[in-house]
PDB file of N, CA and C in Angstrom:
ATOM      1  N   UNK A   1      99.817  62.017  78.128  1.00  0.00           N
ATOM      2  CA  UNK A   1     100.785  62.666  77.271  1.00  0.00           C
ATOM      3  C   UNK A   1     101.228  63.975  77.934  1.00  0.00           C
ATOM      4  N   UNK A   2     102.261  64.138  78.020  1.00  0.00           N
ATOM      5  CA  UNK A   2     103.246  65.733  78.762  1.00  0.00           C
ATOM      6  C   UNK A   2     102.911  66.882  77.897  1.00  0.00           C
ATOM      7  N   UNK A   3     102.941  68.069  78.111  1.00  0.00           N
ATOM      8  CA  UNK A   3     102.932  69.115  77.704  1.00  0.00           C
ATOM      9  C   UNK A   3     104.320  69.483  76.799  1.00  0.00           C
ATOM     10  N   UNK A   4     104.311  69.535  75.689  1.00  0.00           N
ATOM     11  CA  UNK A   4     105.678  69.946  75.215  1.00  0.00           C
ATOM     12  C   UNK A   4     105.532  71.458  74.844  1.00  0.00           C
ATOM     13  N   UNK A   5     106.453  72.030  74.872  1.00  0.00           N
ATOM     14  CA  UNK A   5     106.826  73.985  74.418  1.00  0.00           C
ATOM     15  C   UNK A   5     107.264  73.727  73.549  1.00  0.00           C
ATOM     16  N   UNK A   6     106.327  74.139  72.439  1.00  0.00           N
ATOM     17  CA  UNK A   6     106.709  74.612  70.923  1.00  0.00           C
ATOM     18  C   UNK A   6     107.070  76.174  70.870  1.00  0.00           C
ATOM     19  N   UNK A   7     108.200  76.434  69.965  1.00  0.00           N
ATOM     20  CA  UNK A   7     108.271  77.340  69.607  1.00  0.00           C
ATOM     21  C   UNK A   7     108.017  77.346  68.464  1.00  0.00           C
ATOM     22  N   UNK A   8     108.456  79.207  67.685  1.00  0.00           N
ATOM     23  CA  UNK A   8     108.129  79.595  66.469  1.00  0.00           C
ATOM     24  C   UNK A   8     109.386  79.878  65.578  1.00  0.00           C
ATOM     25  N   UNK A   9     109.363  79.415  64.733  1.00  0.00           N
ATOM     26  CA  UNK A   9     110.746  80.095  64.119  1.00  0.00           C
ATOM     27  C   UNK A   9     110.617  80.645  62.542  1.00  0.00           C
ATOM     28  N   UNK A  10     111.437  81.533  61.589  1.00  0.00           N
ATOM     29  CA  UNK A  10     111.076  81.764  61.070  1.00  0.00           C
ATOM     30  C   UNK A  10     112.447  83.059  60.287  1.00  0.00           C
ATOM     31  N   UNK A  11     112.200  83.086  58.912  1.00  0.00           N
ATOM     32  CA  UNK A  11     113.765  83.942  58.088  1.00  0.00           C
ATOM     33  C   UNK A  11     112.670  85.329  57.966  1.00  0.00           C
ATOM     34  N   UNK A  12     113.403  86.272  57.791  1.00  0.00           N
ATOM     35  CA  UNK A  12     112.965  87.216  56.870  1.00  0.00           C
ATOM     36  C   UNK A  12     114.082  87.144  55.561  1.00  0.00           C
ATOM     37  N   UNK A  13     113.332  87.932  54.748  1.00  0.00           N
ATOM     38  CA  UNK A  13     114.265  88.389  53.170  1.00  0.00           C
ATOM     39  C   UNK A  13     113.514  88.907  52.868  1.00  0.00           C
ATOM     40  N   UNK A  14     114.453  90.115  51.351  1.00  0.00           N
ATOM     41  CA  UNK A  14     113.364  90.995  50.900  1.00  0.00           C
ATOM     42  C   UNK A  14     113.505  90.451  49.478  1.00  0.00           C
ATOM     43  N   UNK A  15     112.538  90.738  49.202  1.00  0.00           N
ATOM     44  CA  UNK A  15     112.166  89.939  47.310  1.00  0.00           C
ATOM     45  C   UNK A  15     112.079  91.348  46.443  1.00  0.00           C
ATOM     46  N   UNK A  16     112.517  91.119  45.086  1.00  0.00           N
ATOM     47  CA  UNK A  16     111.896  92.019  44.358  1.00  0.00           C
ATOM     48  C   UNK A  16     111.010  90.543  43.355  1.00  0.00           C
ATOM     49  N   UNK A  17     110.737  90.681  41.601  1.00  0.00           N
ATOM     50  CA  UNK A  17     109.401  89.764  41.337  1.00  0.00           C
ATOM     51  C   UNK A  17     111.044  88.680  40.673  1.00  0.00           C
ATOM     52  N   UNK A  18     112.378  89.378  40.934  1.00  0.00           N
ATOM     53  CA  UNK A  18     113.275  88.532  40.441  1.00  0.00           C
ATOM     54  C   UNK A  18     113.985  87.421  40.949  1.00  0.00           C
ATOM     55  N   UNK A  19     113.487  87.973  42.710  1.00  0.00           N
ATOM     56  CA  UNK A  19     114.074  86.609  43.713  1.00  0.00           C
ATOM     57  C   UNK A  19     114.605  87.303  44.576  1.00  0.00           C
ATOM     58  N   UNK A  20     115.163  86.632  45.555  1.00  0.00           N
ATOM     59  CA  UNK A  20     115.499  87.119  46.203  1.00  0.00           C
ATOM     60  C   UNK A  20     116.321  88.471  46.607  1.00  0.00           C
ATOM     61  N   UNK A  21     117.115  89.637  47.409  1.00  0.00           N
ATOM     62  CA  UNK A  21     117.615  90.571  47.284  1.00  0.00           C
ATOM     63  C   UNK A  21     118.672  90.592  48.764  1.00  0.00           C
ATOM     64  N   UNK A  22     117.799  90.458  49.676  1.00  0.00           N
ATOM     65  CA  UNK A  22     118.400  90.440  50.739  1.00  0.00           C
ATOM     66  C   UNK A  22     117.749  89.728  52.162  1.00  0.00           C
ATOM     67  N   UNK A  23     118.859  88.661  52.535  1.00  0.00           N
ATOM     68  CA  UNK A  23     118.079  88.440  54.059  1.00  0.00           C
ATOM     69  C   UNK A  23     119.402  88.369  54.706  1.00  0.00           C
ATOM     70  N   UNK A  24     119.408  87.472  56.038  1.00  0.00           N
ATOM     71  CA  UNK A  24     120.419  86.930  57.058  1.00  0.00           C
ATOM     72  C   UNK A  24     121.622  87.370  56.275  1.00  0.00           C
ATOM     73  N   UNK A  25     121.772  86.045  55.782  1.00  0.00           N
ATOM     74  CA  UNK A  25     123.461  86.036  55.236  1.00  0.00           C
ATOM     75  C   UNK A  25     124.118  87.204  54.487  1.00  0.00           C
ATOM     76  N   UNK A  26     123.075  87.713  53.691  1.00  0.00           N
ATOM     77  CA  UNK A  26     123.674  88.731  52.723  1.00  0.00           C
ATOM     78  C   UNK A  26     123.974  89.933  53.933  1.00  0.00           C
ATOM     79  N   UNK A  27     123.148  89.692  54.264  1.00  0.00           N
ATOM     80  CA  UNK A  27     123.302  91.661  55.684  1.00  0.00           C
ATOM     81  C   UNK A  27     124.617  90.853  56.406  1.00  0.00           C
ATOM     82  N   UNK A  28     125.337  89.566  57.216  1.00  0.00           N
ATOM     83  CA  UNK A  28     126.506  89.654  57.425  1.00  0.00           C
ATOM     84  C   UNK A  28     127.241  89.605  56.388  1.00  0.00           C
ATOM     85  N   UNK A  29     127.429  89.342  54.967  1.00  0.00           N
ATOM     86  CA  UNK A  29     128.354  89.408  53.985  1.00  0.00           C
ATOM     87  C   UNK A  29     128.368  90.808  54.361  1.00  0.00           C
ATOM     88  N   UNK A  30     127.320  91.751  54.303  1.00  0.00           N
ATOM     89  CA  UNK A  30     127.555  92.946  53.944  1.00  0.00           C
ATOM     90  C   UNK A  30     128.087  93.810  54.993  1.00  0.00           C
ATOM     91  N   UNK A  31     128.291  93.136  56.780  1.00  0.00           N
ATOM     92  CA  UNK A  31     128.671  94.010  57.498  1.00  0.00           C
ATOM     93  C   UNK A  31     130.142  93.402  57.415  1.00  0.00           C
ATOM     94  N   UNK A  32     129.968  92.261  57.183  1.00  0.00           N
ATOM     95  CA  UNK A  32     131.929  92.259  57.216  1.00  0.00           C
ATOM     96  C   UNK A  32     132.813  92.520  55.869  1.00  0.00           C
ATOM     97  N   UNK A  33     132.321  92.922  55.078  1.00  0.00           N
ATOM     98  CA  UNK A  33     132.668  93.603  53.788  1.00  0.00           C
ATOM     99  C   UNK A  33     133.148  95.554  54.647  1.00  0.00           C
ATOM    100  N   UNK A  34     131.853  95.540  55.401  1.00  0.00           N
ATOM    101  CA  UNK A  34     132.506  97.124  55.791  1.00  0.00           C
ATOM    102  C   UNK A  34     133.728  96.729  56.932  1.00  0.00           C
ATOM    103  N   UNK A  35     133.888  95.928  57.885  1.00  0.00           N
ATOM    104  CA  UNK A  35     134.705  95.701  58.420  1.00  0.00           C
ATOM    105  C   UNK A  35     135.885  95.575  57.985  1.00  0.00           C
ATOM    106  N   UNK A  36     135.740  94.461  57.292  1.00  0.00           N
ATOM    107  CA  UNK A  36     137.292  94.267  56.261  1.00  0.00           C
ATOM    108  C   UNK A  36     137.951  95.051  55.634  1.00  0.00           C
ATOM    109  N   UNK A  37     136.816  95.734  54.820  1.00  0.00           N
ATOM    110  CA  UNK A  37     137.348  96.484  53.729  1.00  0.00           C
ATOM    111  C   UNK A  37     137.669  95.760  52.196  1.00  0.00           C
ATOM    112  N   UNK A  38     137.375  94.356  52.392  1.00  0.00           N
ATOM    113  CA  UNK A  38     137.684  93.145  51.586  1.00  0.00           C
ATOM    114  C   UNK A  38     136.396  92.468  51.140  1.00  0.00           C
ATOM    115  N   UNK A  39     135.710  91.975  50.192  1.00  0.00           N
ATOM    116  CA  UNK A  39     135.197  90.758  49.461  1.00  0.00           C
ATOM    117  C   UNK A  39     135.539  89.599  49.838  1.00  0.00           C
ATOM    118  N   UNK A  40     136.717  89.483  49.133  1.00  0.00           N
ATOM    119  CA  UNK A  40     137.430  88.582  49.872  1.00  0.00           C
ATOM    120  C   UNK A  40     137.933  88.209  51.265  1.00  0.00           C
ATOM    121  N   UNK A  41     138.066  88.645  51.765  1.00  0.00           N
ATOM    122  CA  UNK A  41     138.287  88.446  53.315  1.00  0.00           C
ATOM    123  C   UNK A  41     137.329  88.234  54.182  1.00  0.00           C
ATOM    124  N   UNK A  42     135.668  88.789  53.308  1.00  0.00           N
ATOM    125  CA  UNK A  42     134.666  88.824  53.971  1.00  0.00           C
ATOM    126  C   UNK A  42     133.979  87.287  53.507  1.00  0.00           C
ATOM    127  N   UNK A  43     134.724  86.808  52.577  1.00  0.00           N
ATOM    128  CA  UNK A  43     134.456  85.562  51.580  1.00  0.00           C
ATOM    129  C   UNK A  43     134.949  84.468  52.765  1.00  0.00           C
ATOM    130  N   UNK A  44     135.916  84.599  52.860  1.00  0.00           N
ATOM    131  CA  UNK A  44     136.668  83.852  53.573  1.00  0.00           C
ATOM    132  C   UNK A  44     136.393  83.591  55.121  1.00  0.00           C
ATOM    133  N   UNK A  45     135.975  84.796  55.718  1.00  0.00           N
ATOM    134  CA  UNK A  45     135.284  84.623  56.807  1.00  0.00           C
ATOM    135  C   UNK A  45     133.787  83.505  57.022  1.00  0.00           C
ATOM    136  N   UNK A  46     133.184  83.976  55.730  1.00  0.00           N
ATOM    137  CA  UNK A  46     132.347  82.998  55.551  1.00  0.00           C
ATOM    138  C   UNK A  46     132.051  81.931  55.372  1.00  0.00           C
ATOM    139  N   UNK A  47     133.566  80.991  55.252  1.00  0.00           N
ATOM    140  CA  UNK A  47     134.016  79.925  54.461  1.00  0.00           C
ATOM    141  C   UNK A  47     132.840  79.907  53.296  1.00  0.00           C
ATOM    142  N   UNK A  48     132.599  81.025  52.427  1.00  0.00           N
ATOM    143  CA  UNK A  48     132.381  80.414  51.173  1.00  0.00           C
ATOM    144  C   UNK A  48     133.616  81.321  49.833  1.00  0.00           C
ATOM    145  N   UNK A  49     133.285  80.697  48.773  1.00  0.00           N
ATOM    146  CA  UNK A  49     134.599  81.277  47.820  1.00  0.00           C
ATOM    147  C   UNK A  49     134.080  82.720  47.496  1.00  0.00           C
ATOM    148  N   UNK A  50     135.133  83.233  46.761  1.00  0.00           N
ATOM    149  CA  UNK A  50     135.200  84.738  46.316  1.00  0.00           C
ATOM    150  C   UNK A  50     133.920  84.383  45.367  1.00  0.00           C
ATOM    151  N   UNK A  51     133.881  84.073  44.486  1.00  0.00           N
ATOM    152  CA  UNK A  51     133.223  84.115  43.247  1.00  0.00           C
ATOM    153  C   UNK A  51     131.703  83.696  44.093  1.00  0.00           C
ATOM    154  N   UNK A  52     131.191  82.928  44.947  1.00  0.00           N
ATOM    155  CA  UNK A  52     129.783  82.947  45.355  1.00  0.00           C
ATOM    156  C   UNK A  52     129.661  84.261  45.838  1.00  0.00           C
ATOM    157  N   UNK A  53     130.428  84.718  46.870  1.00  0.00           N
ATOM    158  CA  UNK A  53     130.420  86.205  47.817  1.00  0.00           C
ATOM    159  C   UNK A  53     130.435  87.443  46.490  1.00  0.00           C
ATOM    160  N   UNK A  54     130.711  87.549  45.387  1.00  0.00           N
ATOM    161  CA  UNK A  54     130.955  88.744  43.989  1.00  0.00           C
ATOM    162  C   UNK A  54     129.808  88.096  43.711  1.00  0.00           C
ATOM    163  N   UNK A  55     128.752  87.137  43.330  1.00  0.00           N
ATOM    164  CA  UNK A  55     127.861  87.015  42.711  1.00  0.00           C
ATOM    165  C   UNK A  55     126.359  87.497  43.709  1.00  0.00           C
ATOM    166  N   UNK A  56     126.709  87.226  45.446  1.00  0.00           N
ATOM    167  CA  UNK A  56     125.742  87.347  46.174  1.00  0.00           C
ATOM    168  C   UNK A  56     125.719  89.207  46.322  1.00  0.00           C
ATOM    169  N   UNK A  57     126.703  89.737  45.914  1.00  0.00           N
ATOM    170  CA  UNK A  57     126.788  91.201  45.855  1.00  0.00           C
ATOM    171  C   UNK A  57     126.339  91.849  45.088  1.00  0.00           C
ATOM    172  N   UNK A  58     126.681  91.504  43.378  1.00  0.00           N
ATOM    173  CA  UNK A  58     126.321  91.801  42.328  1.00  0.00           C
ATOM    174  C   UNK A  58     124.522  91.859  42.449  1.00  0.00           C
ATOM    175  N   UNK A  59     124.376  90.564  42.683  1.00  0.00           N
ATOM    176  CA  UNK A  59     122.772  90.347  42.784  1.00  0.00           C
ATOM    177  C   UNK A  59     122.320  91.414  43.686  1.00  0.00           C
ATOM    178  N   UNK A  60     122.235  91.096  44.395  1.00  0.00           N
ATOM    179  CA  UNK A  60     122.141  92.233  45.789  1.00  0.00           C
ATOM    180  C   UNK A  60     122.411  93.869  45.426  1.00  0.00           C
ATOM    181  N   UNK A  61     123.405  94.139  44.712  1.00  0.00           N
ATOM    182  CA  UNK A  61     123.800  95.836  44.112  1.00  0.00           C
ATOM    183  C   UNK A  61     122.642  95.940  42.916  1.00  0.00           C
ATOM    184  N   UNK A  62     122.015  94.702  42.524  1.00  0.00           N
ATOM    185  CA  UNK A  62     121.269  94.838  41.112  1.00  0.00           C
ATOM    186  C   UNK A  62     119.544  95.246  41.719  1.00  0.00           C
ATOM    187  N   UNK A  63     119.542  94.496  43.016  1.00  0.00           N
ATOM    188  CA  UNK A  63     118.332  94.736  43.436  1.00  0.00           C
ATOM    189  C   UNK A  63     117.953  96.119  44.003  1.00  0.00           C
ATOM    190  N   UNK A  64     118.645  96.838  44.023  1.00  0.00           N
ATOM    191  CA  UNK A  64     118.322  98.339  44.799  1.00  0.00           C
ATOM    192  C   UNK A  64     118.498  99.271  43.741  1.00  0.00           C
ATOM    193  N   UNK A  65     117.856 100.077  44.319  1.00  0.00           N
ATOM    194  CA  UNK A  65     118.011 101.616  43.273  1.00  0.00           C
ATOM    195  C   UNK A  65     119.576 102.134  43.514  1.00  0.00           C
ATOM    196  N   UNK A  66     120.370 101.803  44.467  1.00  0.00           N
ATOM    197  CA  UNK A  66     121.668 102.318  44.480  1.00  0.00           C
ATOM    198  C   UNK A  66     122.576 100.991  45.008  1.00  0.00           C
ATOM    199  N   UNK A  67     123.620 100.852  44.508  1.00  0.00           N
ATOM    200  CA  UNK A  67     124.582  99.440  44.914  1.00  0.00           C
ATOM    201  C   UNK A  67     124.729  99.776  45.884  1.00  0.00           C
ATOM    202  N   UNK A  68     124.745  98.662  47.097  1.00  0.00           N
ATOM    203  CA  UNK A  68     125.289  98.781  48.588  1.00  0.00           C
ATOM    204  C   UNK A  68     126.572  98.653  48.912  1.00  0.00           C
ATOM    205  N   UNK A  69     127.428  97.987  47.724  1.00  0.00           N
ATOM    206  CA  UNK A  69     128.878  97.743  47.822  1.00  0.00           C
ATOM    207  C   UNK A  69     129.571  97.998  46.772  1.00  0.00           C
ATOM    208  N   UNK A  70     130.426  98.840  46.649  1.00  0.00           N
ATOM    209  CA  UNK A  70     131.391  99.522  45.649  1.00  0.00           C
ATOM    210  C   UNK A  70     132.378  98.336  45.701  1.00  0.00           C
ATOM    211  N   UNK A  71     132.931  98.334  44.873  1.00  0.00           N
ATOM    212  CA  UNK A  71     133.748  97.151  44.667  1.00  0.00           C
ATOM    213  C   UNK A  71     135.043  97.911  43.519  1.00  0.00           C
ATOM    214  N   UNK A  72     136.045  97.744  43.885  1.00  0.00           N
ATOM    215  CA  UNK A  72     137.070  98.282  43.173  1.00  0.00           C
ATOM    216  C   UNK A  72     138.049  97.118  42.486  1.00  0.00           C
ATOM    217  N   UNK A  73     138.787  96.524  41.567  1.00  0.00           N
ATOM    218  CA  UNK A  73     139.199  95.383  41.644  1.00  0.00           C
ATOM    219  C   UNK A  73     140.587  95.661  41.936  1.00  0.00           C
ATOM    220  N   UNK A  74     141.168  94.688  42.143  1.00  0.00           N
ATOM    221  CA  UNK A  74     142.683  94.735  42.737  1.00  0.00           C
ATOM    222  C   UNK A  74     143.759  94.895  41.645  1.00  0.00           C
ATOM    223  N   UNK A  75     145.048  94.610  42.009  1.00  0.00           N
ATOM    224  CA  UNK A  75     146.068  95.219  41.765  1.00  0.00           C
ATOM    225  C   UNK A  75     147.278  94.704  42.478  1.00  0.00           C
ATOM    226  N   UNK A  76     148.738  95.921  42.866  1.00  0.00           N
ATOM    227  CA  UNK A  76     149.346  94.962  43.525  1.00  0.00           C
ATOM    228  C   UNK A  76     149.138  95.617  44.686  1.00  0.00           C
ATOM    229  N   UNK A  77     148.027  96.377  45.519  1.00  0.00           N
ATOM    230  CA  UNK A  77     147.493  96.632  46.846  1.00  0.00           C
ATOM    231  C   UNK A  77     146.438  95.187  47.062  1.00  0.00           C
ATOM    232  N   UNK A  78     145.489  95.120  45.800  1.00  0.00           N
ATOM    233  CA  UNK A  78     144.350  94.141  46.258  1.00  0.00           C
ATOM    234  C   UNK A  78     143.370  95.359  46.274  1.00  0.00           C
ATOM    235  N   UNK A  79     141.906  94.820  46.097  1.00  0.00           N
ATOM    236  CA  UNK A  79     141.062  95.106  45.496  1.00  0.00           C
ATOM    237  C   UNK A  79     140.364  95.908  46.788  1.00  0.00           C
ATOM    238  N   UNK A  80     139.185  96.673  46.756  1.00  0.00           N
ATOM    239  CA  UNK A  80     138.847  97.025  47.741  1.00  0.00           C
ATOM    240  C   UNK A  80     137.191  97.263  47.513  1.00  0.00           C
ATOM    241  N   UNK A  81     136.502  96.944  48.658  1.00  0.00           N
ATOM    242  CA  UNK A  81     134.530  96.958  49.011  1.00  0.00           C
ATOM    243  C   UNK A  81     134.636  97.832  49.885  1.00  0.00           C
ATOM    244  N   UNK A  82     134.044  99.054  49.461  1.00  0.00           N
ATOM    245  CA  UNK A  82     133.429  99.915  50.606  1.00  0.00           C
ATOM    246  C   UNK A  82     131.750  99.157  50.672  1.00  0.00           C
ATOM    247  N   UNK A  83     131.305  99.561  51.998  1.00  0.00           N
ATOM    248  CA  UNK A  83     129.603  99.298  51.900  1.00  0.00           C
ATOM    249  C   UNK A  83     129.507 100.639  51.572  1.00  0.00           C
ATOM    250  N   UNK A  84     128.335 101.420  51.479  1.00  0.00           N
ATOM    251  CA  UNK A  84     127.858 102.617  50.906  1.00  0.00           C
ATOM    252  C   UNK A  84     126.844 102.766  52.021  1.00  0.00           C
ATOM    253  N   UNK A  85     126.728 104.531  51.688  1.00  0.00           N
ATOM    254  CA  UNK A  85     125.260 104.933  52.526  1.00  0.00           C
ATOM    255  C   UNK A  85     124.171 104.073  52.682  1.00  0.00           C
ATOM    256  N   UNK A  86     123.958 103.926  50.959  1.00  0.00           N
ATOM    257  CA  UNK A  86     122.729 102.996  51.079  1.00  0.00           C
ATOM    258  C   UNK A  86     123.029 101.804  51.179  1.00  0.00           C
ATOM    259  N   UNK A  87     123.967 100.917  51.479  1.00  0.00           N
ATOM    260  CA  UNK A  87     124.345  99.935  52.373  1.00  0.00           C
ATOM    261  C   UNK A  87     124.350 100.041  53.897  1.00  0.00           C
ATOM    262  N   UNK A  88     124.297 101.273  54.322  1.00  0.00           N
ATOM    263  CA  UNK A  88     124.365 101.168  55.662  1.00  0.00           C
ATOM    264  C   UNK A  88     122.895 101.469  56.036  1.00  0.00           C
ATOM    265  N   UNK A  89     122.167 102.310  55.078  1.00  0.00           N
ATOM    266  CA  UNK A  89     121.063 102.268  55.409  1.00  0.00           C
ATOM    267  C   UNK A  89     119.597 100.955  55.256  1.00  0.00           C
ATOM    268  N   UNK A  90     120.155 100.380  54.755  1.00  0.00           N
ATOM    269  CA  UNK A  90     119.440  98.824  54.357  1.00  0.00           C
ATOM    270  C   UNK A  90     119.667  97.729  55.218  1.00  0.00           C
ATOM    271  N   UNK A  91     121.323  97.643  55.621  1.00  0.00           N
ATOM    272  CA  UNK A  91     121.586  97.308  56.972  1.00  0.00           C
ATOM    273  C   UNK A  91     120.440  97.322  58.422  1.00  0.00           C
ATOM    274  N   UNK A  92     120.780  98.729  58.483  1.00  0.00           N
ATOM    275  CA  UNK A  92     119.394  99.504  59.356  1.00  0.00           C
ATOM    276  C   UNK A  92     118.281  99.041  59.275  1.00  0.00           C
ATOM    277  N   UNK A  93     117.832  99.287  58.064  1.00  0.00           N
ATOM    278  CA  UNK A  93     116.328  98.717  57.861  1.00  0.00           C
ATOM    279  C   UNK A  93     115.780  97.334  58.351  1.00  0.00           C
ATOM    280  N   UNK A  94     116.615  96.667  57.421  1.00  0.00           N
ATOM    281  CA  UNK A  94     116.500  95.219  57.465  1.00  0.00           C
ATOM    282  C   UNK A  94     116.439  94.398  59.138  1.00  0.00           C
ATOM    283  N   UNK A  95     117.495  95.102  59.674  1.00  0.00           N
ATOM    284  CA  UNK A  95     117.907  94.904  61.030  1.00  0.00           C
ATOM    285  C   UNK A  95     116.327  95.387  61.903  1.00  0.00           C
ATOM    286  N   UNK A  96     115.796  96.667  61.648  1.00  0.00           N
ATOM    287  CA  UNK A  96     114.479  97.131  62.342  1.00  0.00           C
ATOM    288  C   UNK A  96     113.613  96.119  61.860  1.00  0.00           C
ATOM    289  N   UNK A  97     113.370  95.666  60.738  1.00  0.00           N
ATOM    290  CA  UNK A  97     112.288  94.735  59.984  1.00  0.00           C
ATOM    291  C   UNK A  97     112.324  93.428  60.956  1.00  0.00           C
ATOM    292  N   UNK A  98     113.487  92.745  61.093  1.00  0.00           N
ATOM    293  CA  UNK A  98     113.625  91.963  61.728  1.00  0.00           C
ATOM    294  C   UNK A  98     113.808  91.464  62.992  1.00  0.00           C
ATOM    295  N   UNK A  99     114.305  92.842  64.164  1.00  0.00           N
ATOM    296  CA  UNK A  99     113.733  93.000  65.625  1.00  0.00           C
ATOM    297  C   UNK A  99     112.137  92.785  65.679  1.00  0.00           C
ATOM    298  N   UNK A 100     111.348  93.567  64.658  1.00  0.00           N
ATOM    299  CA  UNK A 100     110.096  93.366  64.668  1.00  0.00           C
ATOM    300  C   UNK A 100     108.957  91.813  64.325  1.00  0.00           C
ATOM    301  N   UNK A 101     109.805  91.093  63.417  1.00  0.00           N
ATOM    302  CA  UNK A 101     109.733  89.584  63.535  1.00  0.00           C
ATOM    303  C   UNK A 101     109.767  88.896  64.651  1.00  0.00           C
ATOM    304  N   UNK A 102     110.997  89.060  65.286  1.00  0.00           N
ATOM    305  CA  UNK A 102     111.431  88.101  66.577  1.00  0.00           C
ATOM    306  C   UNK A 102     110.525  88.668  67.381  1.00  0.00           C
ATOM    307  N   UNK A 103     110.493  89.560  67.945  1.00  0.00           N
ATOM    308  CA  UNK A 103     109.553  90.278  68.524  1.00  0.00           C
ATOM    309  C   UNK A 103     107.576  89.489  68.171  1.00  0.00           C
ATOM    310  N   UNK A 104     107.611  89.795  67.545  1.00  0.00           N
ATOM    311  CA  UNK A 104     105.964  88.872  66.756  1.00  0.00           C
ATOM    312  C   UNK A 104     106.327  87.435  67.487  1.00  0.00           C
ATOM    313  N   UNK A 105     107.272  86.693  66.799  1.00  0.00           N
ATOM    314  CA  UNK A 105     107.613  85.259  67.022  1.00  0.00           C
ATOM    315  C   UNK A 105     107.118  85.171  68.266  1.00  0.00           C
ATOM    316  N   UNK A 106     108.121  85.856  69.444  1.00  0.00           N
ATOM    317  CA  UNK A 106     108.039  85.278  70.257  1.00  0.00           C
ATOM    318  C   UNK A 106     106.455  85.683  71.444  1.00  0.00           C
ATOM    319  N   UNK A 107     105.907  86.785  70.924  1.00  0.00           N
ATOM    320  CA  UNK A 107     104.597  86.977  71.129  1.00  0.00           C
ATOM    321  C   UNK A 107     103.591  85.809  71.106  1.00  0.00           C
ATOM    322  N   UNK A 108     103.634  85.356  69.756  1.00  0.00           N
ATOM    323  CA  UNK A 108     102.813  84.631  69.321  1.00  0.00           C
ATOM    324  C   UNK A 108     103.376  82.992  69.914  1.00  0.00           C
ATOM    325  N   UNK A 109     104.638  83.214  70.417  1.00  0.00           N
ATOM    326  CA  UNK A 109     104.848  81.268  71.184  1.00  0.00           C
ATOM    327  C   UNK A 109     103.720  81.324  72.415  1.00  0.00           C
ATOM    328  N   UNK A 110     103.305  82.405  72.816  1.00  0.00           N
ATOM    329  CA  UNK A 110     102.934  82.638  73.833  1.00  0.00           C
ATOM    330  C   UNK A 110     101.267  82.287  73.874  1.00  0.00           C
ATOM    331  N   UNK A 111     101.086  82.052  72.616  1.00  0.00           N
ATOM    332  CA  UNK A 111      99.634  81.935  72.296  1.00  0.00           C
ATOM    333  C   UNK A 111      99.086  80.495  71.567  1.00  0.00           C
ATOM    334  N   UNK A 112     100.712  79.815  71.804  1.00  0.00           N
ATOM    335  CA  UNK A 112     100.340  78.294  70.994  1.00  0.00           C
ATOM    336  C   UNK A 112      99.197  77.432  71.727  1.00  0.00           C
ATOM    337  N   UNK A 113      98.364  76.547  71.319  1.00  0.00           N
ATOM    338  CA  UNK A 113      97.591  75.773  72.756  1.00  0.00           C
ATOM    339  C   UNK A 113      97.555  74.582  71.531  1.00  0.00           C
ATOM    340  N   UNK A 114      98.375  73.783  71.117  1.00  0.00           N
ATOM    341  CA  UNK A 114      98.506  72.537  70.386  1.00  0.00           C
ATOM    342  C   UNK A 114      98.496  71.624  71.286  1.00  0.00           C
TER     343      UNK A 114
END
């Protein structure tokens, strides 16, 4: 039998005891929300609809001590998402939390002997 290379793989997210709050997807909803300047546009990028992308926010603004995305509703300009400090700082975080994962991961492929 050959030697095969397993790797490790593996998500982060952060939980509060209500479910989920934030992992992967939500941190790019949330950097192309600051890009855009849009929900929607950041919806759309995602190919998913407005109304999943306003509910994955809402949830997400409910889980922190401060909302990460201001949300203004539209008009005849159209509506507008700033991210916030503490959106940019959770960004950050999350992003350090998770260099430090991959980092582990790939430590530990190094130690498989299956």
């Amino acid at each position: 039998m050959s030697a095969t290379n397993y790797s490790i793989n593996g998500r982060i997210w952060i939980e509060t005891p209500e479910g989920k709050v934030l992992g992967h997807g939500r941190v790019e909803l949330l950097e192309r929300i600051h890009v855009t300047g849009s929900l929607r546009q950041a919806a759309l990028q995602m190919k998913m609809s407005y109304k999943q992308a306003w509910d994955l926010v809402k949830h997400t603004n409910e889980g922190f001590t401060e909302p990460l995305v201001q949300l203004s509703r539209g008009g005849t300009g159209g509506g507008k998402a700033i991210l916030t400090e503490k959106g940019h700082q959770v960004i950050a975080e999350f992003k350090k939390i998770q260099k430090k994962f991959i980092d582990f991961m790939k430590e530990e492929e190094n130690l498989i002997k299956i």
